[in-house]
Protein backbone atom coordinates (compact mmCIF):
# COMPACT_ATOMS: atom_id res chain seq x y z
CA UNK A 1 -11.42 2.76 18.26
CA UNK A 2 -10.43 -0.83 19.55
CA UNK A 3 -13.11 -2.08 21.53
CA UNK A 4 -16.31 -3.05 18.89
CA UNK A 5 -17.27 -5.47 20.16
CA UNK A 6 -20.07 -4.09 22.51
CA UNK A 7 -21.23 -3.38 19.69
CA UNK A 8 -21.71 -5.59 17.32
CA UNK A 9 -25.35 -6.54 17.70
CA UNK A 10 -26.28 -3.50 16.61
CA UNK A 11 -24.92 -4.35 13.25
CA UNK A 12 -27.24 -4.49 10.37
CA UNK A 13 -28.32 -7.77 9.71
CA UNK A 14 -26.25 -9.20 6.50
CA UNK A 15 -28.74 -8.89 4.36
CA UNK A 16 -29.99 -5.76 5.08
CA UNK A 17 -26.70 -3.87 4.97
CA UNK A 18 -26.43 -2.60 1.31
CA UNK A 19 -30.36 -1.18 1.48
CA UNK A 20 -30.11 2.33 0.83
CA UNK A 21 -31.46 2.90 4.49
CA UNK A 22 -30.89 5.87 6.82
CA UNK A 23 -28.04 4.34 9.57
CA UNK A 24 -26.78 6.04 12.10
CA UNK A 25 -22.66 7.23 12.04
CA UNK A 26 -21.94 5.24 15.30
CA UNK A 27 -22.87 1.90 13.54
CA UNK A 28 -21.24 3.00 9.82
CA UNK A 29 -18.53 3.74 12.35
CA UNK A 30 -18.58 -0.13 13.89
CA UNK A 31 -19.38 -1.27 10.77
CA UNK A 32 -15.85 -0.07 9.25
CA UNK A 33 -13.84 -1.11 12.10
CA UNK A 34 -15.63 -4.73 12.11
CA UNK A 35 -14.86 -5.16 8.49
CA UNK A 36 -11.07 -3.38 8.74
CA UNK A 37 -11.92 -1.31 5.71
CA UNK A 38 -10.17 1.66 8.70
CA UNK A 39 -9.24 1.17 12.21
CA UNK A 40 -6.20 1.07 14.33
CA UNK A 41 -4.52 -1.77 11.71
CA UNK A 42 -5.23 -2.16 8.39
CA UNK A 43 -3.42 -4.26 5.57
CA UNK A 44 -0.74 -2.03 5.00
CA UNK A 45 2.63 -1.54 7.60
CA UNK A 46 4.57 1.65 7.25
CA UNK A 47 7.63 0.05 5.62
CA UNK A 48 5.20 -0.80 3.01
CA UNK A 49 4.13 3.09 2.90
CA UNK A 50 7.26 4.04 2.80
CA UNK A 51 8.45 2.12 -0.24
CA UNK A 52 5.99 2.95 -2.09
CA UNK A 53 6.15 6.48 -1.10
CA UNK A 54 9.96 6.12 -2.81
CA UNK A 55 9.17 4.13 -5.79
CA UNK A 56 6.34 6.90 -7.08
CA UNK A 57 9.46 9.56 -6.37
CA UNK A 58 11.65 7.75 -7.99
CA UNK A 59 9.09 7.18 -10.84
CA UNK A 60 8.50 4.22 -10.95
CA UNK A 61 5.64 3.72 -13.93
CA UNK A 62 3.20 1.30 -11.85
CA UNK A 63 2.89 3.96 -8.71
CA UNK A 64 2.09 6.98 -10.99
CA UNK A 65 -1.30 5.35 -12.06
CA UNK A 66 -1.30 6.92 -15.42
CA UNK A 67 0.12 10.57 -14.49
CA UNK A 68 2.75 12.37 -14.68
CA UNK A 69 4.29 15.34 -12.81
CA UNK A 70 3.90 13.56 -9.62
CA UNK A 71 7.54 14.50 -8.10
CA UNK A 72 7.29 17.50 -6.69
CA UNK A 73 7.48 16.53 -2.86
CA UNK A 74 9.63 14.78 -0.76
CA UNK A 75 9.13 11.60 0.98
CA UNK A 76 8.54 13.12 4.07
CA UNK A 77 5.75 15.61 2.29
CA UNK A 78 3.97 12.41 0.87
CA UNK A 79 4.29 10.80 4.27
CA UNK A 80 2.33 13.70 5.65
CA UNK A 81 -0.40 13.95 3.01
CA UNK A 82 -1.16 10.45 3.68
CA UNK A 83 -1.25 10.92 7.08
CA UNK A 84 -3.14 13.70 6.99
CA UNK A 85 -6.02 12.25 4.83
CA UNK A 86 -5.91 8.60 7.02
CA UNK A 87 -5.73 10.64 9.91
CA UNK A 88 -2.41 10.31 12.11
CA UNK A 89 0.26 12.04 12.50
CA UNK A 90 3.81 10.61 11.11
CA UNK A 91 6.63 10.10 13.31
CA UNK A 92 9.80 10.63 11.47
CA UNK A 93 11.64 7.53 13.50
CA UNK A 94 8.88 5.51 12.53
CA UNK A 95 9.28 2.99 9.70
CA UNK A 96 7.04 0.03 10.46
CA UNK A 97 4.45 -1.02 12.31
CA UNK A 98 0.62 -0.75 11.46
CA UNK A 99 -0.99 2.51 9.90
CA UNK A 100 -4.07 3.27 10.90
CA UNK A 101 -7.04 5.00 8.99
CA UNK A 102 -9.63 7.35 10.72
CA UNK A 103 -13.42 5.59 9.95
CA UNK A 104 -14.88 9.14 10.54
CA UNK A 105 -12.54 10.60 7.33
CA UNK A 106 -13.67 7.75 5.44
CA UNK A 107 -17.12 8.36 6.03
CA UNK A 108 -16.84 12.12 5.25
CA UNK A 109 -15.04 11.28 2.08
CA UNK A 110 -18.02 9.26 1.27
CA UNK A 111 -20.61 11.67 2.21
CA UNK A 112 -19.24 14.29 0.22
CA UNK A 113 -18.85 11.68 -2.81
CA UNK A 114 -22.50 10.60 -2.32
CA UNK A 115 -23.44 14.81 -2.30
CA UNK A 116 -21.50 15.02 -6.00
CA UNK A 117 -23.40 11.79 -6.97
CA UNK A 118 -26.77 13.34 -6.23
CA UNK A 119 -25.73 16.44 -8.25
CA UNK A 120 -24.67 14.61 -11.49
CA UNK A 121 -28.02 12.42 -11.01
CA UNK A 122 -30.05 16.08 -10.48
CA UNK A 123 -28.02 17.11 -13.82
CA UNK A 124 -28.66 13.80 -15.97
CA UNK A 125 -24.43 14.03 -16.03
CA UNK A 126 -22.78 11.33 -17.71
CA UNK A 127 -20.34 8.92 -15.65
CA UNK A 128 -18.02 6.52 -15.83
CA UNK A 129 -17.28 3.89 -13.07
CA UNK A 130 -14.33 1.78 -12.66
CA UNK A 131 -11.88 -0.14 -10.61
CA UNK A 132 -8.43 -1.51 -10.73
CA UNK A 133 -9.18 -3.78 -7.48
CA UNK A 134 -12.21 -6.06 -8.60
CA UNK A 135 -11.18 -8.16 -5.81
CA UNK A 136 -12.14 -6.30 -3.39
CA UNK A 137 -14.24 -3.14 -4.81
CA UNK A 138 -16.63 -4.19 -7.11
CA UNK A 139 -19.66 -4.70 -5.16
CA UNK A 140 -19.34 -1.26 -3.88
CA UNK A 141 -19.29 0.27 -7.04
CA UNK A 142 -21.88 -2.02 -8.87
CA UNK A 143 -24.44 -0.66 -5.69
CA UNK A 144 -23.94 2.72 -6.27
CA UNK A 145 -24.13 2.11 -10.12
CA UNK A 146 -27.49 0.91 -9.78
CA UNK A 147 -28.33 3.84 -7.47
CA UNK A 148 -27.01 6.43 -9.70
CA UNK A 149 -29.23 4.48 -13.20
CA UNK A 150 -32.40 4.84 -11.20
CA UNK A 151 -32.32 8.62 -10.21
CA UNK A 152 -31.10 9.88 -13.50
CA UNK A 153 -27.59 9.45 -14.22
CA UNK A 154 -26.12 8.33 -17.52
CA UNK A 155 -23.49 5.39 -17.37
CA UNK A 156 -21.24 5.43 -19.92
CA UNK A 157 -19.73 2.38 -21.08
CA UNK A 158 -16.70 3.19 -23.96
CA UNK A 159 -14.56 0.64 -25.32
CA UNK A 160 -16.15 -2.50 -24.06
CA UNK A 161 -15.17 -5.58 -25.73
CA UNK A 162 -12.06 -3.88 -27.58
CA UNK A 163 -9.07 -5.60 -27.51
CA UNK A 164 -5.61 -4.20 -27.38
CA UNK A 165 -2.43 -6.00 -26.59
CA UNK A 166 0.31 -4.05 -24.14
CA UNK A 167 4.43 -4.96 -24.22
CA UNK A 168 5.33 -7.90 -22.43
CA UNK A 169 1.49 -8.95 -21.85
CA UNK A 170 0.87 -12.60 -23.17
CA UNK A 171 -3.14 -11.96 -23.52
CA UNK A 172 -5.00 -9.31 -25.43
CA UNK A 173 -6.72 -6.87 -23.24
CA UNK A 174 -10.35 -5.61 -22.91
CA UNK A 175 -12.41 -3.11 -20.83
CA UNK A 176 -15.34 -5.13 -19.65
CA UNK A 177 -18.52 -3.77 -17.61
CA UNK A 178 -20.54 -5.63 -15.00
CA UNK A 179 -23.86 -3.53 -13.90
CA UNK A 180 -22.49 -0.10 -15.46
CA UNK A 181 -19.20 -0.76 -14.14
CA UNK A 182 -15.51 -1.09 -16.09
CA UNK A 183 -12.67 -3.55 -15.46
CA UNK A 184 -9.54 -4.57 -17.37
CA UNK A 185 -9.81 -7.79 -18.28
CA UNK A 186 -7.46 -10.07 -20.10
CA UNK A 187 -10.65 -12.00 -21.52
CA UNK A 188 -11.16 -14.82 -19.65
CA UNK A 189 -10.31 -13.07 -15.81
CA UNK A 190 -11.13 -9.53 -14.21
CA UNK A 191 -7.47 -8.11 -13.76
CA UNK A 192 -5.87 -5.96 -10.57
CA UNK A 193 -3.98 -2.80 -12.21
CA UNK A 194 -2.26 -0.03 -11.53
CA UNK A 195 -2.19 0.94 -15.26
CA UNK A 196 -4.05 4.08 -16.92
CA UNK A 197 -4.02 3.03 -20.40
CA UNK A 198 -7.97 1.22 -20.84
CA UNK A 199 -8.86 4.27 -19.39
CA UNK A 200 -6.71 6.87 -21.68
CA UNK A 201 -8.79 4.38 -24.58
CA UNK A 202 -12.24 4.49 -23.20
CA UNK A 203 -11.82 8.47 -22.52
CA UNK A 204 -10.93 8.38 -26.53
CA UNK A 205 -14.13 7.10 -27.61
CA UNK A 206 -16.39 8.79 -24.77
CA UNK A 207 -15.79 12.19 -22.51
CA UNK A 208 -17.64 12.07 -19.49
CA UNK A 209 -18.56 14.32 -16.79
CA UNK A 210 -17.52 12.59 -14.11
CA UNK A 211 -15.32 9.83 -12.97
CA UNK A 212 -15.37 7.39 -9.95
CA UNK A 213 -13.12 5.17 -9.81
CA UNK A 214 -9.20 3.89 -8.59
CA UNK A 215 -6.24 3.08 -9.26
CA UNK A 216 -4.59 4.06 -12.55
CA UNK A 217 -8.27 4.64 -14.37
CA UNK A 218 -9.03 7.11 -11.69
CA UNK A 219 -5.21 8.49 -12.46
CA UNK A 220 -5.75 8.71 -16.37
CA UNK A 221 -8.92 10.32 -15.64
CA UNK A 222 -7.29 12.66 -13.56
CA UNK A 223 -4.63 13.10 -16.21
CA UNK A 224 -7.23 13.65 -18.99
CA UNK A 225 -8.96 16.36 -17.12
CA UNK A 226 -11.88 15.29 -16.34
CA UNK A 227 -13.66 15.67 -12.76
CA UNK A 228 -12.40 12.38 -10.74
CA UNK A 229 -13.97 11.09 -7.59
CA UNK A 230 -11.48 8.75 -6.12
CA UNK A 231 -11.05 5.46 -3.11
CA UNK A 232 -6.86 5.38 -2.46
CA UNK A 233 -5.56 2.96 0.03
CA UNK A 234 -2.73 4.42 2.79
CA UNK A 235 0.24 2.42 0.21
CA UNK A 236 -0.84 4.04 -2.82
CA UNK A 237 -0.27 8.00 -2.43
CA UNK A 238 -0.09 9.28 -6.19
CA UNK A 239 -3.86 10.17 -6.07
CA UNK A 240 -3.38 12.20 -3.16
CA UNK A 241 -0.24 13.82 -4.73
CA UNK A 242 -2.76 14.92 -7.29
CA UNK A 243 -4.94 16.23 -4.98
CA UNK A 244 -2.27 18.04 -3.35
CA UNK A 245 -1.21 19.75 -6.40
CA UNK A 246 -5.20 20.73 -6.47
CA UNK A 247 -5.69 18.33 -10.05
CA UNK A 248 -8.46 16.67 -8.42
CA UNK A 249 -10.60 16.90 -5.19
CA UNK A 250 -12.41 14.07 -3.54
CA UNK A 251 -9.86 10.70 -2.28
CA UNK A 252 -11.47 8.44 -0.48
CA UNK A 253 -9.24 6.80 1.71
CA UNK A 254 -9.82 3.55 2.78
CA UNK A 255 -8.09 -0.15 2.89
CA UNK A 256 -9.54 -1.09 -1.01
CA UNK A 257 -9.07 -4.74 -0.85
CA UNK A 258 -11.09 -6.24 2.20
CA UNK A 259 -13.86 -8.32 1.70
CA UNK A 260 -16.59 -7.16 -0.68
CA UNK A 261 -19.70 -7.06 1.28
CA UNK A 262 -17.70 -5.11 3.89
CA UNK A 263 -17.73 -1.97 2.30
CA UNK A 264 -21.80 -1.48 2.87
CA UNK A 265 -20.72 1.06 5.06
CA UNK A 266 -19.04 3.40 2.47
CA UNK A 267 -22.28 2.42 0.27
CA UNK A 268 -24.61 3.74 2.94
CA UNK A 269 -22.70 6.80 3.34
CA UNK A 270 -22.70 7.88 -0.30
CA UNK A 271 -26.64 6.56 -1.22
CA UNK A 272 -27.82 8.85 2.26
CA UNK A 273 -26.84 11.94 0.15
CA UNK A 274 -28.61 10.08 -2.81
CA UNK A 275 -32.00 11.71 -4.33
């Protein structure tokens, strides 16, 4: 999993990488391990794991992502689901170092995201697309928006321009969409949250069929009861302490804050299964 660099040059050329083009899993493989969306060492160490691992027991608001009912493991339980879905296996004398995440799981996860796309495209379904992480995620989501307007899906967009104001926040607040999909904003800059509440708001005003998203609007969606497809990094495990507890299905689990244009594989693997 180490050694890319043979093969590099066979690499889509930059431009060409988010055509919705048949590519082989070798170079989606390469692809993933050249950008460090998964590979031997991603962003996150283990002590980081860990503590987050103890503040969502612990229950702390900001890990839950909008749910509750998430402490009903132990640490060593969560360490194990998240090793299980990145694809290692936990060492219980092991509390640092890198963690590393399985680009094969990744691109099942997205294959078998891109297969529910394709139904709710077959089914005219109506979806909602968001991210918490618009550093790092939005591209990915705004190509797969586009995908999903031109073979029949309806994107929702509740609550845009709305604003609300939270405790302690010194702005107003307001779900904003680029190309179908939402963000918090704080009106003048996209916003990294962890928060569920724009998407407890835009679920009032709008019920969709689906969900793909992260972070806490994935979580409130979750919450709400609605079908949630999901991307979780390795240091945030509440999503996949909902999965565990069978509240939701597909986690994509990936590093979520590389650069943009490296997540054409993940695009690729979810617009293959595409109509």
């Amino acid at each position: 999993m180490d050694d890319i660099e043979p093969q590099t040059a066979r690499l889509p050329a930059i431009d060409d990488r988010w055509a919705p083009a048949a590519c082989d899993r070798e170079t989606l493989v390469c692809g993933l391990l050249e950008g460090r969306v998964a590979g031997p060492e991603t962003s996150h160490q283990m002590d980081n794991v860990l503590l987050n691992i103890g503040l969502l027991l612990e229950g702390d608001d900001d890990k839950q992502f909008g749910m509750t009912g998430l402490r009903t493991f132990t640490p060593a339980e969560v360490v194990e689901l998240v090793g299980r879905a990145a694809g290692f296996a936990p060492h219980p004398d092991r509390t640092a170092g890198p963690v590393p995440i399985d680009p094969n799981l990744v691109l099942d996860s997205c294959e078998a995201v891109g297969e529910r796309l394709a139904f709710a495209c077959r089914r005219g379904e109506r979806v909602i697309l968001a991210t918490g992480h618009p550093v790092g995620l939005t591209h990915l989501y705004v190509e797969v928006a586009r995908l999903l307007r031109a073979f029949g899906a309806r994107l929702l967009r509740p609550y845009e321009g709305v604003a609300w104001k939270e405790p302690q926040s010194h702005h107003p607040h307001e779900v904003r969409y680029l190309e179908g999909m939402a963000m918090l904003t704080d009106r003048a800059s996209a916003k990294h949250t962890h928060g569920g509440e724009a998407m407890f708001r835009m679920l009032e005003e709008a019920r969709p069929d689906l969900v793909f998203a992260d972070h806490g609007f994935a979580g409130a969606a979750i919450e709400s009861g609605v079908e949630t497809l999901s991307i979780a990094d390795v240091n945030d495990p509440a999503l996949l302490v909902a999965r565990a507890q069978g509240r939701t299905e597909l986690v994509i689990v990936m590093d979520d804050n590389v650069r943009p244009e490296d997540y054409w594989p993940c695009f690729r693997a979810i617009a293959a299964h595409l109509p």
